[in-house]
N, C-alpha and C. Protein backbone atom coordinates (compact mmCIF):
# COMPACT_ATOMS: atom_id res chain seq x y z
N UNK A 1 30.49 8.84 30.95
CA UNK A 1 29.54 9.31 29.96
C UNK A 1 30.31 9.65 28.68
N UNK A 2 29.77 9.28 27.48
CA UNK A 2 30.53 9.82 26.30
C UNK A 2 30.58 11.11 26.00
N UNK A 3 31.45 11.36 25.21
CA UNK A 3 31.99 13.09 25.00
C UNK A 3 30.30 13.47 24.37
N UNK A 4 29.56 12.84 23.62
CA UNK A 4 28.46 13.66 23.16
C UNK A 4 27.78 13.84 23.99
N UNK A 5 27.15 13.04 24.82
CA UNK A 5 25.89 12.75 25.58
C UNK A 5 26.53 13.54 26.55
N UNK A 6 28.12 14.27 27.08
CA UNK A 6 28.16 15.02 28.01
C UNK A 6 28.01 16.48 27.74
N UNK A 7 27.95 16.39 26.55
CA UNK A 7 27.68 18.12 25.96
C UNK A 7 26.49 18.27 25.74
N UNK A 8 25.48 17.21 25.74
CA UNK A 8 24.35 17.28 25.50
C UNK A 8 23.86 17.73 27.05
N UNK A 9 24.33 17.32 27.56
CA UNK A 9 24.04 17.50 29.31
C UNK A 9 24.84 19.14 29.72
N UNK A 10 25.32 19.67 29.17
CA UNK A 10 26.22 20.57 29.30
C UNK A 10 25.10 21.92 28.84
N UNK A 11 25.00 21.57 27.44
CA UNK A 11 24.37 22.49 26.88
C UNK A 11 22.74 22.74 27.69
N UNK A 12 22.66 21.45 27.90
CA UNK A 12 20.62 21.42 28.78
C UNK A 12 20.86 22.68 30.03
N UNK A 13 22.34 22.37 30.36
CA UNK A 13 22.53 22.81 32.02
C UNK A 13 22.88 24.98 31.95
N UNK A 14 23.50 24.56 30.98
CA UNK A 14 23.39 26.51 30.46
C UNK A 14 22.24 27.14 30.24
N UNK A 15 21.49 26.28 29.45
CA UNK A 15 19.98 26.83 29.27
C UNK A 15 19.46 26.85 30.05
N UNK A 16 19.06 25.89 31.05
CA UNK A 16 18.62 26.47 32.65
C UNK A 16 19.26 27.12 33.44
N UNK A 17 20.14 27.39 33.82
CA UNK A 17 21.29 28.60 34.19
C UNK A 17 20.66 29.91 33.39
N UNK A 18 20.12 30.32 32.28
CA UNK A 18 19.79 31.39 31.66
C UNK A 18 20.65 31.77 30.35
N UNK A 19 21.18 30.75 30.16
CA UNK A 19 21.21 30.86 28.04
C UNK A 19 20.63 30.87 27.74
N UNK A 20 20.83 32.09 26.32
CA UNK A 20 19.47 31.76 25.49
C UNK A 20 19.91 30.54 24.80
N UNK A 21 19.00 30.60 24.12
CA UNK A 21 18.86 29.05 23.05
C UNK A 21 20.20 29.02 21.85
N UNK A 22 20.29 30.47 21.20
CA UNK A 22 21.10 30.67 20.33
C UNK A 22 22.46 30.99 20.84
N UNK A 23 22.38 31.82 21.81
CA UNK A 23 24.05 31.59 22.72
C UNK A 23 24.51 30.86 22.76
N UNK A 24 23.68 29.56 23.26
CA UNK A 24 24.31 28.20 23.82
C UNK A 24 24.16 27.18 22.14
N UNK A 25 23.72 27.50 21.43
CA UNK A 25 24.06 26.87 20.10
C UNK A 25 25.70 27.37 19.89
N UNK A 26 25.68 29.11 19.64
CA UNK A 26 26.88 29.30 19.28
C UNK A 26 28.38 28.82 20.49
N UNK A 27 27.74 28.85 21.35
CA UNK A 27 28.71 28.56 22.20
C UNK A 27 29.22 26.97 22.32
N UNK A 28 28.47 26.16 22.14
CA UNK A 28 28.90 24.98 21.86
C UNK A 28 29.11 23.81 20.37
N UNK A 29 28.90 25.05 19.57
CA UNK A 29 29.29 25.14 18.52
C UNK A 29 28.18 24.00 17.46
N UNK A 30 26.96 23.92 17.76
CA UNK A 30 26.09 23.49 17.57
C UNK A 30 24.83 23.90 16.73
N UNK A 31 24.07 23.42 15.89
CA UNK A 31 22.82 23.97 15.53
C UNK A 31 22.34 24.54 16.42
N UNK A 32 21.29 25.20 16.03
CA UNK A 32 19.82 26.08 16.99
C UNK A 32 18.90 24.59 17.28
N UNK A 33 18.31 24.53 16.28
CA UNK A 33 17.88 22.75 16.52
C UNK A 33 18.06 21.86 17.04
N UNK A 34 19.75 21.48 17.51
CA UNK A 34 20.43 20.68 18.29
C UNK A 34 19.73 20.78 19.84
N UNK A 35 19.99 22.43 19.83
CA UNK A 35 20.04 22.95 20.74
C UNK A 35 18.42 22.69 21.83
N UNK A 36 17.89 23.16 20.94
CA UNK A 36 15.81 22.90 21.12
C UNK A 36 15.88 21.33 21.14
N UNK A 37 16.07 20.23 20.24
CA UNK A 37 16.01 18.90 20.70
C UNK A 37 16.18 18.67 22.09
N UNK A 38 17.72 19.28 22.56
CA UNK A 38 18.05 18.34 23.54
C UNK A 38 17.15 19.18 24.84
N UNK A 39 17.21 20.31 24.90
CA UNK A 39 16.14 20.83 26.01
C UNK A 39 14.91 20.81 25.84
N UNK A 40 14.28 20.45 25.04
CA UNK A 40 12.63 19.95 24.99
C UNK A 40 12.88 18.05 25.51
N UNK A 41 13.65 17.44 25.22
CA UNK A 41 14.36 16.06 25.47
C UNK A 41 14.05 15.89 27.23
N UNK A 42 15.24 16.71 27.87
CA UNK A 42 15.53 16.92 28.79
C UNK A 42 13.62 17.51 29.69
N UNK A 43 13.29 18.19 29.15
CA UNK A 43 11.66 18.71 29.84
C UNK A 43 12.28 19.55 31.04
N UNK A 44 11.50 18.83 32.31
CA UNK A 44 11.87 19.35 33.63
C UNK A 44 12.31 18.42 34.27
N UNK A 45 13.19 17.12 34.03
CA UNK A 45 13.68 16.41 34.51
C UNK A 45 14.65 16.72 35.32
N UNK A 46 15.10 16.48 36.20
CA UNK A 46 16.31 16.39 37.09
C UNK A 46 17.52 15.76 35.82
N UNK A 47 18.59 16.09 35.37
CA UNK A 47 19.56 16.30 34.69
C UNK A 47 20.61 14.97 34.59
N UNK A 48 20.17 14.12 35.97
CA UNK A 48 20.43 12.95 36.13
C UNK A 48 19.93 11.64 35.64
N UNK A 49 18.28 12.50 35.02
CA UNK A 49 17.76 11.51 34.84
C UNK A 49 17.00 11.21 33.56
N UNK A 50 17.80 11.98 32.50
CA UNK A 50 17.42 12.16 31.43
C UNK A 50 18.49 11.32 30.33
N UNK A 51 17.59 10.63 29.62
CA UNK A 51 18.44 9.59 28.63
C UNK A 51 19.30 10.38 27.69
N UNK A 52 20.47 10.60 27.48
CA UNK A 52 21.04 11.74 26.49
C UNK A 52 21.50 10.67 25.80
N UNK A 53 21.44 9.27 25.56
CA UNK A 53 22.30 8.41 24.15
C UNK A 53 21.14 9.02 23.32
N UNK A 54 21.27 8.69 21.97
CA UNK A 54 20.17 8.63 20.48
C UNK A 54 19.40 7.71 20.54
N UNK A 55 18.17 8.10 20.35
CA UNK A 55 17.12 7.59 20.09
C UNK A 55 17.33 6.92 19.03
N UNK A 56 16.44 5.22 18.52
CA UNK A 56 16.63 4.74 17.33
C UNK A 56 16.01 5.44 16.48
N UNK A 57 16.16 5.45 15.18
CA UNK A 57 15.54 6.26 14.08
C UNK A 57 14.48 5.36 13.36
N UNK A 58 14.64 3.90 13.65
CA UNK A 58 13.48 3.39 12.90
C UNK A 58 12.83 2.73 13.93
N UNK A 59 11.66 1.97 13.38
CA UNK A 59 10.43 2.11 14.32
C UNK A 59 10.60 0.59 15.00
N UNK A 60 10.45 0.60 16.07
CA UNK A 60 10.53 -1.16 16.53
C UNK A 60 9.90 -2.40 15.96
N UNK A 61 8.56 -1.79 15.47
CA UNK A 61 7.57 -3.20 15.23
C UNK A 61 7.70 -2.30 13.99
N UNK A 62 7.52 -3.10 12.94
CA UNK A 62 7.35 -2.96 11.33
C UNK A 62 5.66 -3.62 10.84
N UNK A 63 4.80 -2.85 10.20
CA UNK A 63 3.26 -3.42 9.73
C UNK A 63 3.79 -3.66 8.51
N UNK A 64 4.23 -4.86 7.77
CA UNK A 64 4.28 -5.37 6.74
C UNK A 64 2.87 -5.38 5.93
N UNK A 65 2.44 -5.66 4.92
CA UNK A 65 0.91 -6.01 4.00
C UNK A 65 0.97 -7.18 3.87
N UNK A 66 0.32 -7.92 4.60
CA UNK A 66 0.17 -9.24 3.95
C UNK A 66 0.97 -9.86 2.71
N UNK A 67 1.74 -10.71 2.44
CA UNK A 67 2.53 -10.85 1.25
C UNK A 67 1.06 -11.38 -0.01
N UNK A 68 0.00 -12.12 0.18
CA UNK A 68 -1.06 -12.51 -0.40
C UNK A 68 -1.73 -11.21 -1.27
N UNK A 69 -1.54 -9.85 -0.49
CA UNK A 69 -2.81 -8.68 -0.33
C UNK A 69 -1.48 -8.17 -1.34
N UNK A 70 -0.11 -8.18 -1.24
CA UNK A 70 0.73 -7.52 -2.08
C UNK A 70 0.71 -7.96 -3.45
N UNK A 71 0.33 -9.70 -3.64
CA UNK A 71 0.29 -10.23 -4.89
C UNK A 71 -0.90 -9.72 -5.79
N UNK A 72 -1.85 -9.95 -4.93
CA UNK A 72 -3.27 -9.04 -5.45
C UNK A 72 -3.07 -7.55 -6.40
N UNK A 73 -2.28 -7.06 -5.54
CA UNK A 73 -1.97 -5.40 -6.02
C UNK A 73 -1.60 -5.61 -7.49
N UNK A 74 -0.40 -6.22 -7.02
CA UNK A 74 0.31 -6.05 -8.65
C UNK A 74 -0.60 -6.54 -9.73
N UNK A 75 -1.25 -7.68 -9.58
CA UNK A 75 -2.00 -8.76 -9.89
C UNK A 75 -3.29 -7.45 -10.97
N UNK A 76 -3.52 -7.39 -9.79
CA UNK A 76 -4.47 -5.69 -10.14
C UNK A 76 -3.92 -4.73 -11.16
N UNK A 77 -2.80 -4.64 -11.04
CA UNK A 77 -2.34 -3.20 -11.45
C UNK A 77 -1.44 -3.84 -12.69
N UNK A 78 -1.31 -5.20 -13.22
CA UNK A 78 -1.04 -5.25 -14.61
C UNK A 78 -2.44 -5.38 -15.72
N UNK A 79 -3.02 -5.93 -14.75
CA UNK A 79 -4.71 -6.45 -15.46
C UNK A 79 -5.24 -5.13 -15.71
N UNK A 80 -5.22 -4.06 -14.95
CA UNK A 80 -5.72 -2.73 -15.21
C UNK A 80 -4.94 -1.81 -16.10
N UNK A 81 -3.86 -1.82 -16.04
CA UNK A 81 -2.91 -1.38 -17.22
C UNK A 81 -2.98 -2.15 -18.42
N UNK A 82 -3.29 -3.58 -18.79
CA UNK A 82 -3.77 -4.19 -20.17
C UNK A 82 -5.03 -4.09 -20.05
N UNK A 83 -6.00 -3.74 -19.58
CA UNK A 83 -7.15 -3.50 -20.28
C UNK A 83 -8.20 -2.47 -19.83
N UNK A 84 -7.75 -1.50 -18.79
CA UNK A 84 -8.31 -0.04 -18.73
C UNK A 84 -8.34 0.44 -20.05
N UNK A 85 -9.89 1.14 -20.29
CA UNK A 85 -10.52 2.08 -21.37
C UNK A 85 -9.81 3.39 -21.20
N UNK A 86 -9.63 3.49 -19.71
CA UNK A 86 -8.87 4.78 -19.38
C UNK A 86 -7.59 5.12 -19.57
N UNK A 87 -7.21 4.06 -19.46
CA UNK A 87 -5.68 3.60 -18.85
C UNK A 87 -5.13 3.80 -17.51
N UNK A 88 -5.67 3.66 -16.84
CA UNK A 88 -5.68 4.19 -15.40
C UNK A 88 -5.73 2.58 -14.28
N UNK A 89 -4.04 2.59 -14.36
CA UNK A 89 -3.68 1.47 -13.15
C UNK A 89 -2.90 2.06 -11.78
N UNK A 90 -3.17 3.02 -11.47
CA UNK A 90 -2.55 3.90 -10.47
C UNK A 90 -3.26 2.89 -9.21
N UNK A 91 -2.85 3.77 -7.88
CA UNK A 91 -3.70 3.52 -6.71
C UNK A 91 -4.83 3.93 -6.52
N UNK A 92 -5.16 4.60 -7.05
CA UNK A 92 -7.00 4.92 -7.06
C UNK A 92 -7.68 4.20 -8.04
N UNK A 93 -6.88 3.53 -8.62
CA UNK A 93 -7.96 2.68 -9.79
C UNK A 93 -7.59 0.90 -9.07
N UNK A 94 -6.76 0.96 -8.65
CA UNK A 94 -6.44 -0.12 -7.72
C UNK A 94 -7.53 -0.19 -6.45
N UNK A 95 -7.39 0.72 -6.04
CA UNK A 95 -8.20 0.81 -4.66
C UNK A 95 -9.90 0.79 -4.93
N UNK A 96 -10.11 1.10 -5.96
CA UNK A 96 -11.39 0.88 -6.68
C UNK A 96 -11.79 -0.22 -7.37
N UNK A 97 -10.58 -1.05 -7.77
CA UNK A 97 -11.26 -2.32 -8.25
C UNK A 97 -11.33 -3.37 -7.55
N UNK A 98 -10.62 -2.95 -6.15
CA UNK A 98 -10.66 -3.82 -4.80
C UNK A 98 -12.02 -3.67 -3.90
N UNK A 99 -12.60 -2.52 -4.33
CA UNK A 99 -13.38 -2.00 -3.33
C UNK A 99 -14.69 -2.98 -4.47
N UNK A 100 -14.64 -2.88 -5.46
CA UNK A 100 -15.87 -3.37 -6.40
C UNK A 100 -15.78 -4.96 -6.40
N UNK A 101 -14.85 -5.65 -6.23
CA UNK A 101 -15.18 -6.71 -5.83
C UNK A 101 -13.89 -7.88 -6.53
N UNK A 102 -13.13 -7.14 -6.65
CA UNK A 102 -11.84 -7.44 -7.71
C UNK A 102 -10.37 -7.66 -6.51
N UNK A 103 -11.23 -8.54 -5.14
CA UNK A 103 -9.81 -9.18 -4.07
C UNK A 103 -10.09 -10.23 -4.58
């Protein structure tokens, strides 16, 4: 097991033993936060059977916009910036001239 993921297992195992939360921060020389991640992580799992590598940080599947629906936007949002009375090419004046009939 790597040196992190065994302190991560270390620290879960004090807190059920009866550390508090902030003991076992200071004691392993860790955030308070660290600390709450990895034992909310851990739940009531058996200690064996809890994933301690890192989670990925970005999302697996990506919702792109249509590249067509992206041309539109801009498409929108120069036409509304040259000739809004208001001057108003933001996203609410976008989203309004889409909604009126301006896809």
């Amino acid at each position: 097991m790597v040196r992190a993921e065994a302190q991560r297992q270390d620290i879960v195992k004090a807190v059920r033993e009866g550390l508090g939360l902030r003991a076992a921060a200071r004691q392993f020389r860790v955030s308070l936060h660290t600390v709450q991640r990895w034992v909310a992580r851990a739940g009531t799992q058996p200690l064996d059977q809890v994933l301690w590598s890192d989670r990925l940080t970005r999302p697996e599947h990506i919702q792109r916009t249509a590249t067509a629906v992206e041309e539109r936007v801009l498409e929108l949002r120069k036409e509304l910036r040259d000739t809004s009375t208001l001057g108003e090419f933001g996203a609410e004046a976008i989203h309004a001239a889409l909604r009126e009939g301006g896809q």
